[in-house]
C-alpha atoms as a PDB file:
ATOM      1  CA  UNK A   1     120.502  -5.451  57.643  1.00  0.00           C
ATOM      2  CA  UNK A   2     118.381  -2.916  59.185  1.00  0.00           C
ATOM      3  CA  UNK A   3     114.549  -2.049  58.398  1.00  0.00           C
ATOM      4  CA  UNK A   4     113.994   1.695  57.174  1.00  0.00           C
ATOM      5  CA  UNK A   5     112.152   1.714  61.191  1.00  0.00           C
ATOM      6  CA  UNK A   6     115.132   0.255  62.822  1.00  0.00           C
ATOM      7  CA  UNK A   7     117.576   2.321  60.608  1.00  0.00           C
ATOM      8  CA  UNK A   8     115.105   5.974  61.551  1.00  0.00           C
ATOM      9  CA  UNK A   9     114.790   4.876  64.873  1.00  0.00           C
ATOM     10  CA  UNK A  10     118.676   4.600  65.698  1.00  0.00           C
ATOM     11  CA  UNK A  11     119.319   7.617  64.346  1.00  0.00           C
ATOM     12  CA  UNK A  12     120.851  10.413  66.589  1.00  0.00           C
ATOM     13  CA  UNK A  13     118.120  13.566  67.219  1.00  0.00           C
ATOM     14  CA  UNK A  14     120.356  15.662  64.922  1.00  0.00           C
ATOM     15  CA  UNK A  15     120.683  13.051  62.075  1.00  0.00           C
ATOM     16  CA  UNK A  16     116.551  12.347  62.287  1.00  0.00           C
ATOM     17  CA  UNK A  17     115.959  15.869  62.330  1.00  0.00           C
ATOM     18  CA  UNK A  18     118.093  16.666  59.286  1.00  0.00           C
ATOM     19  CA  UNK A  19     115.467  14.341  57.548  1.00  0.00           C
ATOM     20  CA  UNK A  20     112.877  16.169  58.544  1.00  0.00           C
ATOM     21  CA  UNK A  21     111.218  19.477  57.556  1.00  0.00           C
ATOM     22  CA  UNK A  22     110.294  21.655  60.382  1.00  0.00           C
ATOM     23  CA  UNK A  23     108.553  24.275  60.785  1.00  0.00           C
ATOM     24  CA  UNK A  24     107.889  27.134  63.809  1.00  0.00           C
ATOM     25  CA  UNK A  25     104.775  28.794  64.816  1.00  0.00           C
ATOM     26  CA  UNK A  26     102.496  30.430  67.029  1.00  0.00           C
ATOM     27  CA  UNK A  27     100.489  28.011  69.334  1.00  0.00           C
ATOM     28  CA  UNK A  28      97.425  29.629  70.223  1.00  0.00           C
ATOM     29  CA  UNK A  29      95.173  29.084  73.648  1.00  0.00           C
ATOM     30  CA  UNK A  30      96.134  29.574  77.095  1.00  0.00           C
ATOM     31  CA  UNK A  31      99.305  30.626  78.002  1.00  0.00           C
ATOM     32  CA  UNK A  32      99.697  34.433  78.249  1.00  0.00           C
ATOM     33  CA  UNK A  33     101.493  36.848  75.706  1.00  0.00           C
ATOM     34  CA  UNK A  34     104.362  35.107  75.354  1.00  0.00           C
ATOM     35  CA  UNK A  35     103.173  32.092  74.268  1.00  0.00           C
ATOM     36  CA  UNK A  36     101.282  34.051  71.356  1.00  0.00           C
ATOM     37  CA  UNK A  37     104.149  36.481  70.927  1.00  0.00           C
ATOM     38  CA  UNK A  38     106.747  34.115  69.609  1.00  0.00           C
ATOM     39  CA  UNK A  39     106.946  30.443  67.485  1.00  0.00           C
ATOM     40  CA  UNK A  40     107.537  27.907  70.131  1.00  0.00           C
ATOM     41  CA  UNK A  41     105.128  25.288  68.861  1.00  0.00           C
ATOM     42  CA  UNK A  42     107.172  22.838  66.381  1.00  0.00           C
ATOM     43  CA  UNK A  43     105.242  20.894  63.341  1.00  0.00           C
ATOM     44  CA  UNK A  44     108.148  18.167  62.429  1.00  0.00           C
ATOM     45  CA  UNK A  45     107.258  16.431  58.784  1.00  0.00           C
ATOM     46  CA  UNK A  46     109.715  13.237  58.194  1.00  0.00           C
ATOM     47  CA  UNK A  47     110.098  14.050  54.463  1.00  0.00           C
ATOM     48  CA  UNK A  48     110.693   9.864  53.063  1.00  0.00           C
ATOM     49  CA  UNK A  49     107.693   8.592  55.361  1.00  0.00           C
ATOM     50  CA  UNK A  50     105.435  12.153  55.087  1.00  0.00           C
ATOM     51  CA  UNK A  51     104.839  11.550  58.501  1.00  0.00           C
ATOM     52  CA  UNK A  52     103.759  14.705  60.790  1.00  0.00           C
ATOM     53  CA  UNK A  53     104.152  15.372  64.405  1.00  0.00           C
ATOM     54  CA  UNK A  54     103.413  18.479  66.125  1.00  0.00           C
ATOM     55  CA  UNK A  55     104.546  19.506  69.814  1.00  0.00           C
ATOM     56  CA  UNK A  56     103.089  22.845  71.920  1.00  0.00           C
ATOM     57  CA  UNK A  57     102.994  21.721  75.304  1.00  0.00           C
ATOM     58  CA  UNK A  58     105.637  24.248  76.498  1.00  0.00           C
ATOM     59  CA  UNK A  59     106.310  28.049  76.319  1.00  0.00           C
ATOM     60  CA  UNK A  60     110.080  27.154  75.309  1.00  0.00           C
ATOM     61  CA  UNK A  61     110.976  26.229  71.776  1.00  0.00           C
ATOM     62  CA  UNK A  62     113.765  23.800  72.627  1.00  0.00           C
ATOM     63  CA  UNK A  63     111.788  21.826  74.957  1.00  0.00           C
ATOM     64  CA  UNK A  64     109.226  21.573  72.029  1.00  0.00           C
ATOM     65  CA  UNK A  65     112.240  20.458  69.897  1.00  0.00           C
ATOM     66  CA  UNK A  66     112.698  17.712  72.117  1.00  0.00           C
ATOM     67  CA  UNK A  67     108.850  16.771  72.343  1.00  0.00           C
ATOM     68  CA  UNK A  68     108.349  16.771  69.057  1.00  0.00           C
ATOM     69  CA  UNK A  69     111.305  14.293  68.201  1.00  0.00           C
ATOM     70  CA  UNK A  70     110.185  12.057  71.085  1.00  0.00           C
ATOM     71  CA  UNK A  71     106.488  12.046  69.046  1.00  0.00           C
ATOM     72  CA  UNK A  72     107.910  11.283  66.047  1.00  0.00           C
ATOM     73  CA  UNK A  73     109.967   8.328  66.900  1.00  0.00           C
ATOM     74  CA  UNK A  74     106.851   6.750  68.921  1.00  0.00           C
ATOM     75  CA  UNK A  75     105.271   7.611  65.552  1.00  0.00           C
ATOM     76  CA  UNK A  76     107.824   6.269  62.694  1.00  0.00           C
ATOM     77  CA  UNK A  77     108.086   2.757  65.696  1.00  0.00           C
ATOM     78  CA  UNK A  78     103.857   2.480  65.916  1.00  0.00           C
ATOM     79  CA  UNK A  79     103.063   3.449  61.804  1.00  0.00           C
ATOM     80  CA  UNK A  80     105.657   1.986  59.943  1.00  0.00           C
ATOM     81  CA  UNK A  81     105.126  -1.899  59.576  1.00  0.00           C
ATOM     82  CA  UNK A  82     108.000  -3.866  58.649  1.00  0.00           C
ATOM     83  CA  UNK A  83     108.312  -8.192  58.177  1.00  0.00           C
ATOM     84  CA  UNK A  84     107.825  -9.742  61.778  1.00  0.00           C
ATOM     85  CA  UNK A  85     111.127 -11.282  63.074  1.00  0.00           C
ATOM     86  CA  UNK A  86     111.883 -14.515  64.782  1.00  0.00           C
ATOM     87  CA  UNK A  87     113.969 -13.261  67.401  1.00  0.00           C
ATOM     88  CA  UNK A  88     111.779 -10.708  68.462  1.00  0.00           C
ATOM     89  CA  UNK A  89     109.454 -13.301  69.551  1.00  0.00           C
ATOM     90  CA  UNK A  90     110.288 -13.759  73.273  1.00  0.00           C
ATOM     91  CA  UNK A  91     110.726 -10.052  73.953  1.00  0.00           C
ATOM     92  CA  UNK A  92     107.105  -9.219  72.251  1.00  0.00           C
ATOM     93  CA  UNK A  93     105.736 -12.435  74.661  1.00  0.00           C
ATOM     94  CA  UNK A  94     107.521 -10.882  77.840  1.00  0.00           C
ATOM     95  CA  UNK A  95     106.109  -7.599  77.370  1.00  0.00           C
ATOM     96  CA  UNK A  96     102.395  -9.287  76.753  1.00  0.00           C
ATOM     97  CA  UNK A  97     102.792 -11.834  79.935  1.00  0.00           C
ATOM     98  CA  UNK A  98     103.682  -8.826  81.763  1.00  0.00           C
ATOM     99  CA  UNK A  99     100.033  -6.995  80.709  1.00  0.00           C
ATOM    100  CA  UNK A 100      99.637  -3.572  80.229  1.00  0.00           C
ATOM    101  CA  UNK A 101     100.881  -0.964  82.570  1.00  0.00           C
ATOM    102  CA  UNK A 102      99.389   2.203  84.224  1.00  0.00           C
ATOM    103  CA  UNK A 103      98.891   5.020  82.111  1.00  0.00           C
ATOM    104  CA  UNK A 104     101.932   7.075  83.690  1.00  0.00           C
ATOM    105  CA  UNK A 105     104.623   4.314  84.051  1.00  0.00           C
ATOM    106  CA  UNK A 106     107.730   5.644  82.620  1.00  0.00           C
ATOM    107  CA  UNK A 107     108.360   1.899  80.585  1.00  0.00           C
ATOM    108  CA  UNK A 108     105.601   3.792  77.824  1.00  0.00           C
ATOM    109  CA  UNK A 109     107.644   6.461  77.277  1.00  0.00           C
ATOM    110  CA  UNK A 110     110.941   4.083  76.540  1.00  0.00           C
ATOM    111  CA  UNK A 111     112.012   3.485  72.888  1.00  0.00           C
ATOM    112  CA  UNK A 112     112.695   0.017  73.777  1.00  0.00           C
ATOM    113  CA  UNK A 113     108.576  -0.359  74.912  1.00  0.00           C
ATOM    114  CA  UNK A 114     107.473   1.302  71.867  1.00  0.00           C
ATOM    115  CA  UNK A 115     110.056  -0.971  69.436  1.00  0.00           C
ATOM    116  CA  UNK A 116     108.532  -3.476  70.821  1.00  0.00           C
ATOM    117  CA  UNK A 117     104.421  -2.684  70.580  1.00  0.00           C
ATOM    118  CA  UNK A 118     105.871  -1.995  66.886  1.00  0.00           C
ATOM    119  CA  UNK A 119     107.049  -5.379  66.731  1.00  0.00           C
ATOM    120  CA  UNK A 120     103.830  -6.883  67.979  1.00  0.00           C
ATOM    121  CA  UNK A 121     101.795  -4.772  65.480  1.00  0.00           C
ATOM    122  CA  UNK A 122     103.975  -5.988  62.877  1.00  0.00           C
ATOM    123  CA  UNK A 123     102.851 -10.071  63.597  1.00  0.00           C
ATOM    124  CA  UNK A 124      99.253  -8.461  63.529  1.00  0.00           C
ATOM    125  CA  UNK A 125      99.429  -6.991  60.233  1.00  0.00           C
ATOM    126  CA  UNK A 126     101.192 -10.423  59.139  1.00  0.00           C
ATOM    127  CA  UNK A 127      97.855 -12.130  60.255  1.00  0.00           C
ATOM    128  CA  UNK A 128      95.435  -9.585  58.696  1.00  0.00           C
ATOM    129  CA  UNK A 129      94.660  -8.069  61.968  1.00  0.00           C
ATOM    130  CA  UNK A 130      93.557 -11.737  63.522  1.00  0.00           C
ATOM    131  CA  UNK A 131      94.055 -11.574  67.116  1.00  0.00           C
ATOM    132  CA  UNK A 132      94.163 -15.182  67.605  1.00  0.00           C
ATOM    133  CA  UNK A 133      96.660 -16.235  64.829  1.00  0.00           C
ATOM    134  CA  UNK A 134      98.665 -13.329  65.970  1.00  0.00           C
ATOM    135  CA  UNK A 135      98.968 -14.842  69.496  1.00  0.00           C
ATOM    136  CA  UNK A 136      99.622 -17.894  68.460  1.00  0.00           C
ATOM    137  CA  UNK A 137     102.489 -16.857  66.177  1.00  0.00           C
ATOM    138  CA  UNK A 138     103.782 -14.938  69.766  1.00  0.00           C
ATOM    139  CA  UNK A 139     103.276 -17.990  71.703  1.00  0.00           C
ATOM    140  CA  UNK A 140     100.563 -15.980  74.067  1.00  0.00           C
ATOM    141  CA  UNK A 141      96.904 -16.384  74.726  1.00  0.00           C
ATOM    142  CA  UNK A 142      94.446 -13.996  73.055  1.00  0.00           C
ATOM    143  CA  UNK A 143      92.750 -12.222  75.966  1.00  0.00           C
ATOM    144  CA  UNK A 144      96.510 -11.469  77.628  1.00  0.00           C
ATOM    145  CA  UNK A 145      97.298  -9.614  73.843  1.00  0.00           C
ATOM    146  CA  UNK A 146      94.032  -8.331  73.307  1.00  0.00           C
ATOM    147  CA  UNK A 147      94.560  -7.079  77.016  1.00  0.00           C
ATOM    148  CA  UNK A 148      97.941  -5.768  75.584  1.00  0.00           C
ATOM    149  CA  UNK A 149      96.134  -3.923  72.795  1.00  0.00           C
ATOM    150  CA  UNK A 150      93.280  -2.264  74.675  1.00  0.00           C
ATOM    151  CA  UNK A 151      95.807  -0.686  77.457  1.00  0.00           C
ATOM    152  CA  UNK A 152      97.745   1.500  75.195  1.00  0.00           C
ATOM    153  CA  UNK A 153      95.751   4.068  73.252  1.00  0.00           C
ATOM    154  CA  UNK A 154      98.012   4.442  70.662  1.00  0.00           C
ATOM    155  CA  UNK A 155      98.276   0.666  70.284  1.00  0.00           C
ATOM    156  CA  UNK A 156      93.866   0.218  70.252  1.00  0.00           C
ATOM    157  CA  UNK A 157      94.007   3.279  67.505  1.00  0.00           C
ATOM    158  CA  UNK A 158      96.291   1.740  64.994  1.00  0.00           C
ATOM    159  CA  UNK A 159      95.073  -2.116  65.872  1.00  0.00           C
ATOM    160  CA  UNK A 160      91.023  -0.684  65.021  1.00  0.00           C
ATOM    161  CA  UNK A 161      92.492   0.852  61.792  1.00  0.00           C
ATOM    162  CA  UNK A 162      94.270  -1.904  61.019  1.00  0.00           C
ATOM    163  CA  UNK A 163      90.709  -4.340  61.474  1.00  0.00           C
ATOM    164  CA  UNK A 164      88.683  -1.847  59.460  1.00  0.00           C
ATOM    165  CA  UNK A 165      91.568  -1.935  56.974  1.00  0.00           C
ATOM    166  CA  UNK A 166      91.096  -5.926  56.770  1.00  0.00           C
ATOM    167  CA  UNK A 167      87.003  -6.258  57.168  1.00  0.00           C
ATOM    168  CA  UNK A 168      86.762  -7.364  60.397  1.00  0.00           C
ATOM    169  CA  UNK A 169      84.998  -6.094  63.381  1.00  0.00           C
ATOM    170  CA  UNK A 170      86.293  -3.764  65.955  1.00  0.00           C
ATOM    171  CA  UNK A 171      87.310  -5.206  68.829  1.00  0.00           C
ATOM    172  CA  UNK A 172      84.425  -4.730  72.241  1.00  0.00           C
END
Protein backbone atom coordinates (compact mmCIF):
# COMPACT_ATOMS: atom_id res chain seq x y z
CA UNK A 1 0.00 0.00 0.00
CA UNK A 2 1.18 3.34 -0.86
CA UNK A 3 2.05 6.39 1.59
CA UNK A 4 -0.16 9.63 0.93
CA UNK A 5 3.83 10.90 -0.46
CA UNK A 6 4.27 7.94 -2.64
CA UNK A 7 0.54 7.97 -3.74
CA UNK A 8 0.97 12.39 -4.53
CA UNK A 9 4.15 11.81 -5.90
CA UNK A 10 3.05 9.19 -8.69
CA UNK A 11 0.46 11.11 -9.67
CA UNK A 12 0.34 12.39 -13.35
CA UNK A 13 0.85 16.57 -13.55
CA UNK A 14 -2.86 16.76 -14.49
CA UNK A 15 -4.17 14.44 -11.66
CA UNK A 16 -1.74 16.48 -8.91
CA UNK A 17 -2.86 19.60 -10.24
CA UNK A 18 -6.57 18.81 -10.03
CA UNK A 19 -5.73 18.59 -6.21
CA UNK A 20 -4.46 21.66 -6.10
CA UNK A 21 -5.78 25.26 -6.03
CA UNK A 22 -4.03 27.60 -8.26
CA UNK A 23 -3.95 30.75 -8.68
CA UNK A 24 -2.44 33.47 -11.52
CA UNK A 25 -0.84 36.73 -11.02
CA UNK A 26 1.30 39.49 -11.77
CA UNK A 27 5.04 38.91 -10.83
CA UNK A 28 6.54 42.11 -10.27
CA UNK A 29 10.50 43.18 -10.76
CA UNK A 30 12.53 43.05 -13.75
CA UNK A 31 11.29 41.91 -16.78
CA UNK A 32 9.74 44.64 -18.98
CA UNK A 33 5.92 45.34 -19.64
CA UNK A 34 4.99 42.18 -20.37
CA UNK A 35 5.94 40.54 -17.52
CA UNK A 36 3.78 43.18 -15.46
CA UNK A 37 1.08 43.28 -18.11
CA UNK A 38 -0.22 39.78 -17.77
CA UNK A 39 -0.48 36.73 -14.82
CA UNK A 40 2.33 34.45 -15.64
CA UNK A 41 3.56 33.88 -12.11
CA UNK A 42 1.65 30.63 -10.66
CA UNK A 43 1.00 30.24 -6.64
CA UNK A 44 0.01 26.27 -6.57
CA UNK A 45 -1.69 25.38 -2.91
CA UNK A 46 -2.02 21.34 -2.54
CA UNK A 47 -5.44 21.64 -0.82
CA UNK A 48 -5.11 17.97 1.67
CA UNK A 49 -1.37 18.90 2.69
CA UNK A 50 -1.96 23.09 2.57
CA UNK A 51 1.23 23.07 1.08
CA UNK A 52 2.25 26.27 -1.19
CA UNK A 53 4.60 26.63 -4.01
CA UNK A 54 5.03 29.56 -6.11
CA UNK A 55 6.94 29.75 -9.61
CA UNK A 56 7.91 33.32 -11.61
CA UNK A 57 11.05 32.59 -13.14
CA UNK A 58 9.69 32.94 -16.72
CA UNK A 59 7.68 35.48 -18.83
CA UNK A 60 5.46 32.40 -20.10
CA UNK A 61 2.65 31.03 -18.00
CA UNK A 62 2.97 27.42 -19.10
CA UNK A 63 6.54 27.17 -18.41
CA UNK A 64 5.58 28.50 -14.87
CA UNK A 65 2.94 25.69 -14.87
CA UNK A 66 5.56 23.32 -15.24
CA UNK A 67 7.96 24.99 -12.56
CA UNK A 68 5.64 25.22 -10.19
CA UNK A 69 4.57 21.42 -10.30
CA UNK A 70 8.26 20.45 -10.36
CA UNK A 71 8.45 22.69 -6.79
CA UNK A 72 5.75 21.14 -5.43
CA UNK A 73 6.63 17.57 -5.83
CA UNK A 74 10.33 18.33 -4.43
CA UNK A 75 8.12 19.91 -1.74
CA UNK A 76 5.22 17.19 -0.89
CA UNK A 77 8.86 14.36 -1.27
CA UNK A 78 11.16 16.79 1.33
CA UNK A 79 7.95 17.94 3.94
CA UNK A 80 5.86 15.13 4.20
CA UNK A 81 7.41 12.42 6.60
CA UNK A 82 6.11 9.07 6.34
CA UNK A 83 7.36 5.49 8.50
CA UNK A 84 11.02 4.67 7.27
CA UNK A 85 11.08 1.44 5.15
CA UNK A 86 13.37 -1.52 5.14
CA UNK A 87 13.90 -1.77 1.62
CA UNK A 88 14.73 1.61 1.09
CA UNK A 89 17.74 1.07 3.08
CA UNK A 90 20.43 0.28 0.44
CA UNK A 91 19.24 2.92 -2.01
CA UNK A 92 19.31 5.79 0.90
CA UNK A 93 23.15 4.19 1.76
CA UNK A 94 24.13 4.37 -2.08
CA UNK A 95 23.11 7.80 -2.47
CA UNK A 96 25.09 8.79 1.02
CA UNK A 97 28.41 6.63 -0.02
CA UNK A 98 28.19 8.47 -3.14
CA UNK A 99 28.36 12.15 -1.09
CA UNK A 100 26.79 15.06 -2.17
CA UNK A 101 26.95 16.38 -5.64
CA UNK A 102 27.66 19.82 -7.26
CA UNK A 103 25.11 22.28 -6.96
CA UNK A 104 24.05 22.02 -10.81
CA UNK A 105 24.17 18.20 -11.39
CA UNK A 106 21.03 17.26 -13.04
CA UNK A 107 20.67 13.89 -10.38
CA UNK A 108 19.07 17.02 -7.84
CA UNK A 109 16.58 17.82 -10.02
CA UNK A 110 15.40 13.89 -10.47
CA UNK A 111 12.28 12.66 -8.56
CA UNK A 112 14.06 9.55 -7.89
CA UNK A 113 17.07 11.85 -5.88
CA UNK A 114 14.55 13.76 -4.07
CA UNK A 115 12.35 10.31 -3.07
CA UNK A 116 15.17 9.35 -1.81
CA UNK A 117 16.63 12.52 0.51
CA UNK A 118 12.78 12.06 1.60
CA UNK A 119 13.47 8.68 2.58
CA UNK A 120 16.60 9.55 4.49
CA UNK A 121 14.76 12.41 6.32
CA UNK A 122 12.19 10.03 7.18
CA UNK A 123 14.95 7.56 9.36
CA UNK A 124 15.96 11.07 10.86
CA UNK A 125 12.71 12.02 12.12
CA UNK A 126 12.42 8.21 13.35
CA UNK A 127 15.58 8.99 15.52
CA UNK A 128 14.48 12.45 16.79
CA UNK A 129 16.78 14.20 14.49
CA UNK A 130 20.01 12.06 15.94
CA UNK A 131 22.51 11.97 13.30
CA UNK A 132 24.30 9.10 14.64
CA UNK A 133 21.38 6.65 15.33
CA UNK A 134 20.13 7.69 12.00
CA UNK A 135 23.34 6.41 10.32
CA UNK A 136 23.46 3.59 12.01
CA UNK A 137 19.90 2.56 11.18
CA UNK A 138 21.29 3.34 7.22
CA UNK A 139 24.28 1.32 7.77
CA UNK A 140 26.60 4.64 7.01
CA UNK A 141 29.03 6.63 9.05
CA UNK A 142 27.93 9.98 10.48
CA UNK A 143 30.28 12.50 8.86
CA UNK A 144 29.47 10.78 5.14
CA UNK A 145 25.39 11.64 6.15
CA UNK A 146 26.02 14.67 7.89
CA UNK A 147 28.14 15.41 4.65
CA UNK A 148 24.88 14.29 2.83
CA UNK A 149 22.82 16.79 4.82
CA UNK A 150 24.97 19.91 4.62
CA UNK A 151 25.28 19.63 0.57
CA UNK A 152 21.71 20.07 -0.25
CA UNK A 153 20.10 23.28 0.99
CA UNK A 154 16.85 22.09 1.04
CA UNK A 155 17.97 18.97 2.90
CA UNK A 156 20.24 21.37 5.86
CA UNK A 157 16.78 23.61 6.04
CA UNK A 158 14.36 20.92 6.94
CA UNK A 159 17.20 18.69 8.97
CA UNK A 160 17.89 22.31 11.32
CA UNK A 161 14.05 22.51 11.71
CA UNK A 162 13.72 19.23 12.41
CA UNK A 163 16.77 19.57 15.48
CA UNK A 164 15.15 22.73 16.81
CA UNK A 165 11.88 20.80 16.63
CA UNK A 166 13.57 17.97 18.94
CA UNK A 167 15.97 20.28 21.38
CA UNK A 168 19.05 19.64 20.02
CA UNK A 169 21.70 21.81 18.64
CA UNK A 170 22.13 22.89 15.12
CA UNK A 171 24.47 21.20 13.37
CA UNK A 172 28.31 23.45 12.79
Amino acid sequence: MLSERQRLLRLDDKALTAECEVDLYKASGAGGQKRNKTSSAVRMRHLQSGLLVTAQASRSQADNRRLALRKLRTTIALDLRDTPREESVPRMAELIRKGPHGKNSKMRQELSYVETLAEILDVLEASEAGLAIAAEAIGVSTSSLGKLVKGDDRMMRRFAEMRRRHGRKPLL
